[in-house]
PDB file of N, CA and C in Angstrom:
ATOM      1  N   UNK A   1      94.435  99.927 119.846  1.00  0.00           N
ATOM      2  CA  UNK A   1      94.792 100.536 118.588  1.00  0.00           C
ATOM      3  C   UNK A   1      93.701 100.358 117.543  1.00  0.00           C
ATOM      4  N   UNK A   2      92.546  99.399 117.599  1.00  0.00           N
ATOM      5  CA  UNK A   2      91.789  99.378 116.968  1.00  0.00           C
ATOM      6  C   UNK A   2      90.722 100.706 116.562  1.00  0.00           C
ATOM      7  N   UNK A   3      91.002 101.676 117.450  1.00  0.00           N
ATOM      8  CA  UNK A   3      90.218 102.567 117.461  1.00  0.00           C
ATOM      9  C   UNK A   3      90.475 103.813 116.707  1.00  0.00           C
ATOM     10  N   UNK A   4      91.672 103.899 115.895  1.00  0.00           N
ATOM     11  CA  UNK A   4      92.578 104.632 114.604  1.00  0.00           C
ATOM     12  C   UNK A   4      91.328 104.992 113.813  1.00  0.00           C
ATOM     13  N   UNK A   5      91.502 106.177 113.498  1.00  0.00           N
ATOM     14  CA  UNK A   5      90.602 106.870 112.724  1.00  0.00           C
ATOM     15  C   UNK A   5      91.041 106.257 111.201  1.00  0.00           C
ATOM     16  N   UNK A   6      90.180 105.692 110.102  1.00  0.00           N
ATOM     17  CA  UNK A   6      90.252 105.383 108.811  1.00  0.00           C
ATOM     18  C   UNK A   6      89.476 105.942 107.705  1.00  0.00           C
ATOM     19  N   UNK A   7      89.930 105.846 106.473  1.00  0.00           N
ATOM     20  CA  UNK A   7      88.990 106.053 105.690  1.00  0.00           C
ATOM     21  C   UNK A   7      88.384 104.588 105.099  1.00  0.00           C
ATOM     22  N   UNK A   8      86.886 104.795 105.473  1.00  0.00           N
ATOM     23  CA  UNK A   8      86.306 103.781 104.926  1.00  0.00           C
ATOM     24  C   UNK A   8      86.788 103.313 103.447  1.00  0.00           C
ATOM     25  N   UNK A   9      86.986 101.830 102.856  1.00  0.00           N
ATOM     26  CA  UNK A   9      87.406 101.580 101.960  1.00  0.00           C
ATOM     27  C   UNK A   9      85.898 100.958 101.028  1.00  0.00           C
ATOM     28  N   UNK A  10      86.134 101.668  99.523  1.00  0.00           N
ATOM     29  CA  UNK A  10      85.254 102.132  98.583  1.00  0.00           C
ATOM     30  C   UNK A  10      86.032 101.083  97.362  1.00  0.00           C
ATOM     31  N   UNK A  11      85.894  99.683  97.717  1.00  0.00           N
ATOM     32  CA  UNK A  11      86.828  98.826  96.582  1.00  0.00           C
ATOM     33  C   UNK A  11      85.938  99.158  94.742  1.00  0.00           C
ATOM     34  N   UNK A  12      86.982  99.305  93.598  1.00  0.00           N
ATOM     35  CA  UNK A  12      85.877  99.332  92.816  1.00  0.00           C
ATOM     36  C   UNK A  12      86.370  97.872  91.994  1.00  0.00           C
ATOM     37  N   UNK A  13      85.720  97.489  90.726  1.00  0.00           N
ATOM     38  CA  UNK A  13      85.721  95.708  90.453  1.00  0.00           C
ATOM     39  C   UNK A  13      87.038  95.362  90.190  1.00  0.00           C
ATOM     40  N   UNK A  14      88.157  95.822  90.080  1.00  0.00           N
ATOM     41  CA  UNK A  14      89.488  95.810  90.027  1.00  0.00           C
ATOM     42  C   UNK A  14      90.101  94.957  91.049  1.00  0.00           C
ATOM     43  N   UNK A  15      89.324  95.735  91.879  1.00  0.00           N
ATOM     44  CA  UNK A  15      90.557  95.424  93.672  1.00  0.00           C
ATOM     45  C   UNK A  15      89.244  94.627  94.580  1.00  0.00           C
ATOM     46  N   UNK A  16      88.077  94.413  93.898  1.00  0.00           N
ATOM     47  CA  UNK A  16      87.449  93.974  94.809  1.00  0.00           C
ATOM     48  C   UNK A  16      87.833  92.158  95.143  1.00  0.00           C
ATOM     49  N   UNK A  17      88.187  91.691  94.901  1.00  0.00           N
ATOM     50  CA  UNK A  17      88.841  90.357  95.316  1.00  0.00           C
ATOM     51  C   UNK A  17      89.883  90.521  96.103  1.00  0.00           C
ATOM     52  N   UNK A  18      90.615  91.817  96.233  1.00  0.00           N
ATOM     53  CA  UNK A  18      92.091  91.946  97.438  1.00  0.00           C
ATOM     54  C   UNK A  18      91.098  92.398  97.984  1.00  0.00           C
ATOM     55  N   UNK A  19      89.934  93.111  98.276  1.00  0.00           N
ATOM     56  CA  UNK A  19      89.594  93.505  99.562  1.00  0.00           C
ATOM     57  C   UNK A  19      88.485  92.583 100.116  1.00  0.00           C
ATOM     58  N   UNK A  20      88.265  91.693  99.640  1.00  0.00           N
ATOM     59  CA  UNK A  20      87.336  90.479 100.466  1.00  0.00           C
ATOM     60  C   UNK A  20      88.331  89.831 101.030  1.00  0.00           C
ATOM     61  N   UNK A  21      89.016  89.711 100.123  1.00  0.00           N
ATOM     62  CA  UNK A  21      90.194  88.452 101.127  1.00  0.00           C
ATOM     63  C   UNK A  21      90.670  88.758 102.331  1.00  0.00           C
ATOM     64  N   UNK A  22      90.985  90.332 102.007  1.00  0.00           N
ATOM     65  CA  UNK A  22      91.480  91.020 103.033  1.00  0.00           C
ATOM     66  C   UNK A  22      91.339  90.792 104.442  1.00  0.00           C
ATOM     67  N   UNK A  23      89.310  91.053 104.012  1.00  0.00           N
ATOM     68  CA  UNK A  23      88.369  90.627 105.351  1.00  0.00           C
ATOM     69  C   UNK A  23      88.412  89.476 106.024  1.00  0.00           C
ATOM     70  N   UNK A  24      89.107  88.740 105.175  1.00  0.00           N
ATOM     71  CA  UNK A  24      89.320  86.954 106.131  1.00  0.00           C
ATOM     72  C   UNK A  24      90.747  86.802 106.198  1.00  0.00           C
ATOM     73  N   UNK A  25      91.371  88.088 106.372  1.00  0.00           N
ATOM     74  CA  UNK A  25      92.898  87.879 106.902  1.00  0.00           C
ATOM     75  C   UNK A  25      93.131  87.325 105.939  1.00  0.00           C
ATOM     76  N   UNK A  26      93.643  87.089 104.712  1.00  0.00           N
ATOM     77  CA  UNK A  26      94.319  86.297 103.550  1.00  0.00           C
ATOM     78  C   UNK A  26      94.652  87.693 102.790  1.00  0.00           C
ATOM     79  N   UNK A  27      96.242  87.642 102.337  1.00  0.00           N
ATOM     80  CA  UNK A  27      96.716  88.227 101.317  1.00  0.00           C
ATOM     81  C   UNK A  27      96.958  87.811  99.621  1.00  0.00           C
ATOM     82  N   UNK A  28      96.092  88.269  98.866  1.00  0.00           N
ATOM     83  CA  UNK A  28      96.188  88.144  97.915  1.00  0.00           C
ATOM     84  C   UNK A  28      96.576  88.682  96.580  1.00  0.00           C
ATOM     85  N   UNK A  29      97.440  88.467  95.822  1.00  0.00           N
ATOM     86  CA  UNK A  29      97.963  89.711  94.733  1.00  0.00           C
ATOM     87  C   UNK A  29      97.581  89.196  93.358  1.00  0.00           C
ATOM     88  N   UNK A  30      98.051  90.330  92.770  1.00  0.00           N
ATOM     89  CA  UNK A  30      97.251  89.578  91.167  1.00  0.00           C
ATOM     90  C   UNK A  30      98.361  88.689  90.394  1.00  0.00           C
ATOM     91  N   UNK A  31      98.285  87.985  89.662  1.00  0.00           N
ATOM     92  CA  UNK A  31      99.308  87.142  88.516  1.00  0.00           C
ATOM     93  C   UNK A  31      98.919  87.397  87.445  1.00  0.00           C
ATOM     94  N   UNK A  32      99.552  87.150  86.026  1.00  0.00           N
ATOM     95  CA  UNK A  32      99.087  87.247  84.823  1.00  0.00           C
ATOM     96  C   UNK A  32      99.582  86.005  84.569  1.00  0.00           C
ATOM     97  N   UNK A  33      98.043  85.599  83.934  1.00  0.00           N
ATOM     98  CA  UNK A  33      98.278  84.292  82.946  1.00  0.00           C
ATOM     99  C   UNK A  33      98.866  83.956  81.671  1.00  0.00           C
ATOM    100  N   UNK A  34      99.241  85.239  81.007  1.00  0.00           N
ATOM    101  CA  UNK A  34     100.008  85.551  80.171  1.00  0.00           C
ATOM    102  C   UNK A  34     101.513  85.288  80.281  1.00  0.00           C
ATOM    103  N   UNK A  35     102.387  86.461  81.073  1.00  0.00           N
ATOM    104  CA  UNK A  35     103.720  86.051  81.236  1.00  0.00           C
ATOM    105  C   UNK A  35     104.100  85.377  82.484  1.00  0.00           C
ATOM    106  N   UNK A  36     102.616  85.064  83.371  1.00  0.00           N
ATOM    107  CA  UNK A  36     103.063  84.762  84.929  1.00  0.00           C
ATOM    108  C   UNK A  36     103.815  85.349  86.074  1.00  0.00           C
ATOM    109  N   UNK A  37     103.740  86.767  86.100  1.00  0.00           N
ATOM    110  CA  UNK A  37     104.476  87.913  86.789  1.00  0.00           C
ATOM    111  C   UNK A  37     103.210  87.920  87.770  1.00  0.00           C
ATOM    112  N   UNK A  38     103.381  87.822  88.820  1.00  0.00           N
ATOM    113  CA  UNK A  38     102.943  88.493  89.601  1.00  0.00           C
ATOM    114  C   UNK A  38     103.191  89.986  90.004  1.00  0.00           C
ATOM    115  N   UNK A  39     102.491  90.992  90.198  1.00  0.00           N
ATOM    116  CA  UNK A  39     102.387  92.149  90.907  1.00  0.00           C
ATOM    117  C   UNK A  39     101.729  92.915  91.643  1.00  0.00           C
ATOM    118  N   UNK A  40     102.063  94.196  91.889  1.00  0.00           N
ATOM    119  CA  UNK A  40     101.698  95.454  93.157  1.00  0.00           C
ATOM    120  C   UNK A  40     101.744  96.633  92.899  1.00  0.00           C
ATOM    121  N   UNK A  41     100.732  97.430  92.989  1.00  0.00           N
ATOM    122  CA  UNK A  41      99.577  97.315  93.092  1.00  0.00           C
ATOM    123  C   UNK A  41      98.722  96.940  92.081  1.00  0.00           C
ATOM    124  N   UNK A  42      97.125  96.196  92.557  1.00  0.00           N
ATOM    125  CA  UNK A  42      96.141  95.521  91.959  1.00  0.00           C
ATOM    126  C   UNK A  42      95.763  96.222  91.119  1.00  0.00           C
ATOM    127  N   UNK A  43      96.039  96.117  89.959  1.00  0.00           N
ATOM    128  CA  UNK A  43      95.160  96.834  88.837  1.00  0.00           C
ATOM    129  C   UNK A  43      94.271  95.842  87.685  1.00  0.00           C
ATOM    130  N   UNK A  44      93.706  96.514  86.788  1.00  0.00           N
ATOM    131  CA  UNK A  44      92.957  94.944  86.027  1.00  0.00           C
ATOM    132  C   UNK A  44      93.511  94.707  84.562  1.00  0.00           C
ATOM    133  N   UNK A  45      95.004  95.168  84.601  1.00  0.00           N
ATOM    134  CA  UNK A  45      95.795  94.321  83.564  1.00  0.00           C
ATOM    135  C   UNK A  45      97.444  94.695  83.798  1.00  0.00           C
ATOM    136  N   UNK A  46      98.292  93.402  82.855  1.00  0.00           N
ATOM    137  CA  UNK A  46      99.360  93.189  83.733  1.00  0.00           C
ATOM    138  C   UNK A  46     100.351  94.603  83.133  1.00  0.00           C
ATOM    139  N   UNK A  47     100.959  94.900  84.229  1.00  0.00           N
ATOM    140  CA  UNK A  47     102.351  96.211  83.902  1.00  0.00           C
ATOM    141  C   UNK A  47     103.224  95.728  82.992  1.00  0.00           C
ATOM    142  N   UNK A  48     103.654  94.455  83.083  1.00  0.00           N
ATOM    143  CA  UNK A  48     104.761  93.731  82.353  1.00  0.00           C
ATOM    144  C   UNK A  48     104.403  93.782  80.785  1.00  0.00           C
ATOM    145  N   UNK A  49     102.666  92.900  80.670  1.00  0.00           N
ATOM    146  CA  UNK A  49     102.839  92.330  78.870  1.00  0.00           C
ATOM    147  C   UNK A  49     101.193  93.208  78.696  1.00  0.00           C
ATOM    148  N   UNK A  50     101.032  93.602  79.755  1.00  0.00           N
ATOM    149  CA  UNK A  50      99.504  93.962  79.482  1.00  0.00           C
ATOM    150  C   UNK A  50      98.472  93.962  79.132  1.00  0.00           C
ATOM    151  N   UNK A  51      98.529  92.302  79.341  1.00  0.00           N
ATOM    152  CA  UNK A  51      97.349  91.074  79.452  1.00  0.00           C
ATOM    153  C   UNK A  51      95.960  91.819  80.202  1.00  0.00           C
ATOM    154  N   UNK A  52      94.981  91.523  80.086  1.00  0.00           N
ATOM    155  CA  UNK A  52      94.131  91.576  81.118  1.00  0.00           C
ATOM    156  C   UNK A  52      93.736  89.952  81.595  1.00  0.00           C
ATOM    157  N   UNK A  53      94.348  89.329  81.161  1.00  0.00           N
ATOM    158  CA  UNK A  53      94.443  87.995  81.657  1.00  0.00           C
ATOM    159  C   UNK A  53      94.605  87.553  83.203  1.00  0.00           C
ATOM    160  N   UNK A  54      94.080  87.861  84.214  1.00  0.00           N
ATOM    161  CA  UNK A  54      94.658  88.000  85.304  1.00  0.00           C
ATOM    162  C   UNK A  54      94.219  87.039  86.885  1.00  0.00           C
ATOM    163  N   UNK A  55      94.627  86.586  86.860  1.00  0.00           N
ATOM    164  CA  UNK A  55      93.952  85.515  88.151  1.00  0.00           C
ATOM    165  C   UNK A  55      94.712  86.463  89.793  1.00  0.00           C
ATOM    166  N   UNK A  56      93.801  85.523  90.323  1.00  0.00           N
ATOM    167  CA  UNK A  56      94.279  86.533  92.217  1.00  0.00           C
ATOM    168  C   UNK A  56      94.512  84.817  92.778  1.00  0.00           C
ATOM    169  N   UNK A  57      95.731  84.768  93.589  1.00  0.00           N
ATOM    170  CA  UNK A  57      96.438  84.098  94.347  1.00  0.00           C
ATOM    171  C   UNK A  57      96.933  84.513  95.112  1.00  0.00           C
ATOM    172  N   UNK A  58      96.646  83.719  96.327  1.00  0.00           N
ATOM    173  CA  UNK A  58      97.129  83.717  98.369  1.00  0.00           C
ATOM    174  C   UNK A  58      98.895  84.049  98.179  1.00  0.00           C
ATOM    175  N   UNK A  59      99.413  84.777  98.761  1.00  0.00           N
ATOM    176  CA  UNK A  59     100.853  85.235  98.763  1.00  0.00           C
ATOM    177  C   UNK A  59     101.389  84.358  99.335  1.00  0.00           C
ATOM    178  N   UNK A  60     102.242  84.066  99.426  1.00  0.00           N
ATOM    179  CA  UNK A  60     103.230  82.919 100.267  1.00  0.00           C
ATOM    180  C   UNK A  60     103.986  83.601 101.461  1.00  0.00           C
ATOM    181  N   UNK A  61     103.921  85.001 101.275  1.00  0.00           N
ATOM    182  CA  UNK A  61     104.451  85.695 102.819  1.00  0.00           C
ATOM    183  C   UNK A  61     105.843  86.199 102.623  1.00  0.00           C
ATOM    184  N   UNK A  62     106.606  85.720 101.662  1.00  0.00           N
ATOM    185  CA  UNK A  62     107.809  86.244 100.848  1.00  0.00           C
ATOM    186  C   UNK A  62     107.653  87.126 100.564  1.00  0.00           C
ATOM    187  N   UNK A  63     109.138  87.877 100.571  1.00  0.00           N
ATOM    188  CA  UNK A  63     109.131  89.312  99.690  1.00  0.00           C
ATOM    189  C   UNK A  63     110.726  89.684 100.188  1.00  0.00           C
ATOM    190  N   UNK A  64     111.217  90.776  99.391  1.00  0.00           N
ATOM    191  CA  UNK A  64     112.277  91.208  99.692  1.00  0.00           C
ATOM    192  C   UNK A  64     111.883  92.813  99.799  1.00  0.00           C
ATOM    193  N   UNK A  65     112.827  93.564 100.707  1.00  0.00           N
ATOM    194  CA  UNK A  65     112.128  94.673 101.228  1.00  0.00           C
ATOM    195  C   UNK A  65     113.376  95.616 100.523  1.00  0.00           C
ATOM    196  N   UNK A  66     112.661  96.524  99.718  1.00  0.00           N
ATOM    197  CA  UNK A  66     113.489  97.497  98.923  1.00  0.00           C
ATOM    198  C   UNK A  66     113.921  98.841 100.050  1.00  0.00           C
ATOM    199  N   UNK A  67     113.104  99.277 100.709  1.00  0.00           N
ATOM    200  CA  UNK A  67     113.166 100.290 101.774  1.00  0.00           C
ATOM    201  C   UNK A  67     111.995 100.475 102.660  1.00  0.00           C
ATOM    202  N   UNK A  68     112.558 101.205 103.943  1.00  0.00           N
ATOM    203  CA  UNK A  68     111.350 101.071 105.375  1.00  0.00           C
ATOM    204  C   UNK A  68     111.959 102.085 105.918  1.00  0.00           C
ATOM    205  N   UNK A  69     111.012 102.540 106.605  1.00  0.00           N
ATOM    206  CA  UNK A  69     111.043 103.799 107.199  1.00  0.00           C
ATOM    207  C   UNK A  69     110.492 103.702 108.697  1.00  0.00           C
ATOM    208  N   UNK A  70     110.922 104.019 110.180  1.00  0.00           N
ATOM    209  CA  UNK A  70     110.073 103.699 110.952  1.00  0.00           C
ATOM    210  C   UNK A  70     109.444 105.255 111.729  1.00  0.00           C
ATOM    211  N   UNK A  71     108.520 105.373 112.065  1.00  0.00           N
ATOM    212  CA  UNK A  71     107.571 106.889 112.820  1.00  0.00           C
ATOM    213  C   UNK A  71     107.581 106.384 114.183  1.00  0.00           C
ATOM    214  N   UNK A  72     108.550 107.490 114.660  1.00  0.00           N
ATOM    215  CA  UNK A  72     109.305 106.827 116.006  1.00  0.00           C
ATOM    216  C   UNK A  72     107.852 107.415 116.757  1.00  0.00           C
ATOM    217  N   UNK A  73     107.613 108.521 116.596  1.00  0.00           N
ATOM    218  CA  UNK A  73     106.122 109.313 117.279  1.00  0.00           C
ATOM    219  C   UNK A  73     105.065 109.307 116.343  1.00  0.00           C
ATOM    220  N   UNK A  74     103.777 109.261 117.344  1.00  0.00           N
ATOM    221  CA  UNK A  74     102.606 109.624 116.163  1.00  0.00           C
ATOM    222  C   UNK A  74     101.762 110.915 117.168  1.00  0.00           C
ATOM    223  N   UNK A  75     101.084 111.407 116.557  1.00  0.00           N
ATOM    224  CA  UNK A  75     100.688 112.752 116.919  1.00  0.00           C
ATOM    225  C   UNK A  75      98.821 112.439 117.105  1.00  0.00           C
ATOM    226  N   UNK A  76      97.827 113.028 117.962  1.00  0.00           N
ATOM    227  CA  UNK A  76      96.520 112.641 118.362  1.00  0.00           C
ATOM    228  C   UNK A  76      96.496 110.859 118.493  1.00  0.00           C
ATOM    229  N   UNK A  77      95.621 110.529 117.825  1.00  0.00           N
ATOM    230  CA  UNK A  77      95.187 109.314 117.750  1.00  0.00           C
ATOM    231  C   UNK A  77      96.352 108.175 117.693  1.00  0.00           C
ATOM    232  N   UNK A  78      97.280 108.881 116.981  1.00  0.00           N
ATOM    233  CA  UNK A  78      97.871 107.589 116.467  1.00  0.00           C
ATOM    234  C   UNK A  78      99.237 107.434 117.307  1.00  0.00           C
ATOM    235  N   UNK A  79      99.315 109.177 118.458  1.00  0.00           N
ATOM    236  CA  UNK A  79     100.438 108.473 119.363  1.00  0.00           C
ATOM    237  C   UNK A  79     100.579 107.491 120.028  1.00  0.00           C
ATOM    238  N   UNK A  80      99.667 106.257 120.392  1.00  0.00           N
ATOM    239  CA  UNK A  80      99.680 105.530 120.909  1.00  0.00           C
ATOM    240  C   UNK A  80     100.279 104.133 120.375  1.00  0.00           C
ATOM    241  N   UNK A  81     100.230 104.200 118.621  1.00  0.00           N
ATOM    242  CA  UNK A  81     100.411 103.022 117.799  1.00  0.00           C
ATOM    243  C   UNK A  81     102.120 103.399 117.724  1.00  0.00           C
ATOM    244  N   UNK A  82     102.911 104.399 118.014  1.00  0.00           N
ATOM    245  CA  UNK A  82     103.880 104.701 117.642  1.00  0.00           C
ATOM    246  C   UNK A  82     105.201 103.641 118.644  1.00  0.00           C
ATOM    247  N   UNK A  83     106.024 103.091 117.631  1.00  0.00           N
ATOM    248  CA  UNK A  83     106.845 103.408 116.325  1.00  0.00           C
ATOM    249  C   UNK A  83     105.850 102.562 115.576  1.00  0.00           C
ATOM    250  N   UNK A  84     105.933 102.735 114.161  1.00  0.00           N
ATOM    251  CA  UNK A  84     105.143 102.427 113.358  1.00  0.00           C
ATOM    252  C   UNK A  84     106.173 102.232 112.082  1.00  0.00           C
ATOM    253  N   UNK A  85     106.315 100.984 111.298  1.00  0.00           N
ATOM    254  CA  UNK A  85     106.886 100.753 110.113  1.00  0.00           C
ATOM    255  C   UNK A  85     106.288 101.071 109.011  1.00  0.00           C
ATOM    256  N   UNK A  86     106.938 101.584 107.896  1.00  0.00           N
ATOM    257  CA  UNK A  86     106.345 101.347 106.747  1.00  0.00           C
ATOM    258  C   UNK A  86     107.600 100.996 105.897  1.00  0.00           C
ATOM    259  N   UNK A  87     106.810  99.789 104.822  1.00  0.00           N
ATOM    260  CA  UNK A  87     108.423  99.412 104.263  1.00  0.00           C
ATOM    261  C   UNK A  87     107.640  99.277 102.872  1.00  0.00           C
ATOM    262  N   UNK A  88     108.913  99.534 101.714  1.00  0.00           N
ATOM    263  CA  UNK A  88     108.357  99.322 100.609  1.00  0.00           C
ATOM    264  C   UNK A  88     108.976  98.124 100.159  1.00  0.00           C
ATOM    265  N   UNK A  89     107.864  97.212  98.986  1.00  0.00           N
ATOM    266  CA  UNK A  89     108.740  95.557  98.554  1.00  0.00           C
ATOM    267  C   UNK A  89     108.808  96.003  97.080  1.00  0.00           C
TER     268      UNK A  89
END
């Protein structure tokens, strides 16, 4: 399955700390030092108080899953990866 066609990823200074980590297998999301909310997706100030105050911390692997969807088939390339989840947190 490694062989899935992608689009090369083009991080710009925002997200570039989720996508290094990425590269060493570590998940990381942003926090605000302001109200201490963590959130999703990485942007470079907080949704909540809209700090740009913002530190990046290792996830703990928690989450609660709002909805998921599974792709019982995939079509060229990707019939092979099929069923395939996608879930939203």
């Amino acid at each position: 399955m490694s062989n899935l066609p992608a689009i090369p990823v083009s991080p710009t200074i925002e997200i570039s700390q989720y996508w290094e980590a990425a590269g060493r297998d570590v998940l990381v999301v942003p926090r605000c030092n302001v109200c201490g909310k963590a959130y999703w997706y990485p942007r470079g100030f907080c949704p909540f108080c809209h700090s740009t105050d913002i530190v990046w911390e290792e996830s703990d692997g928690g989450a609660s899953i709002y909805s998921f969807t599974i792709a019982q088939r995939g079509q060229g390339p990707w019939e092979a990866a099929a069923p395939d989840v996608v879930a939203y947190r």
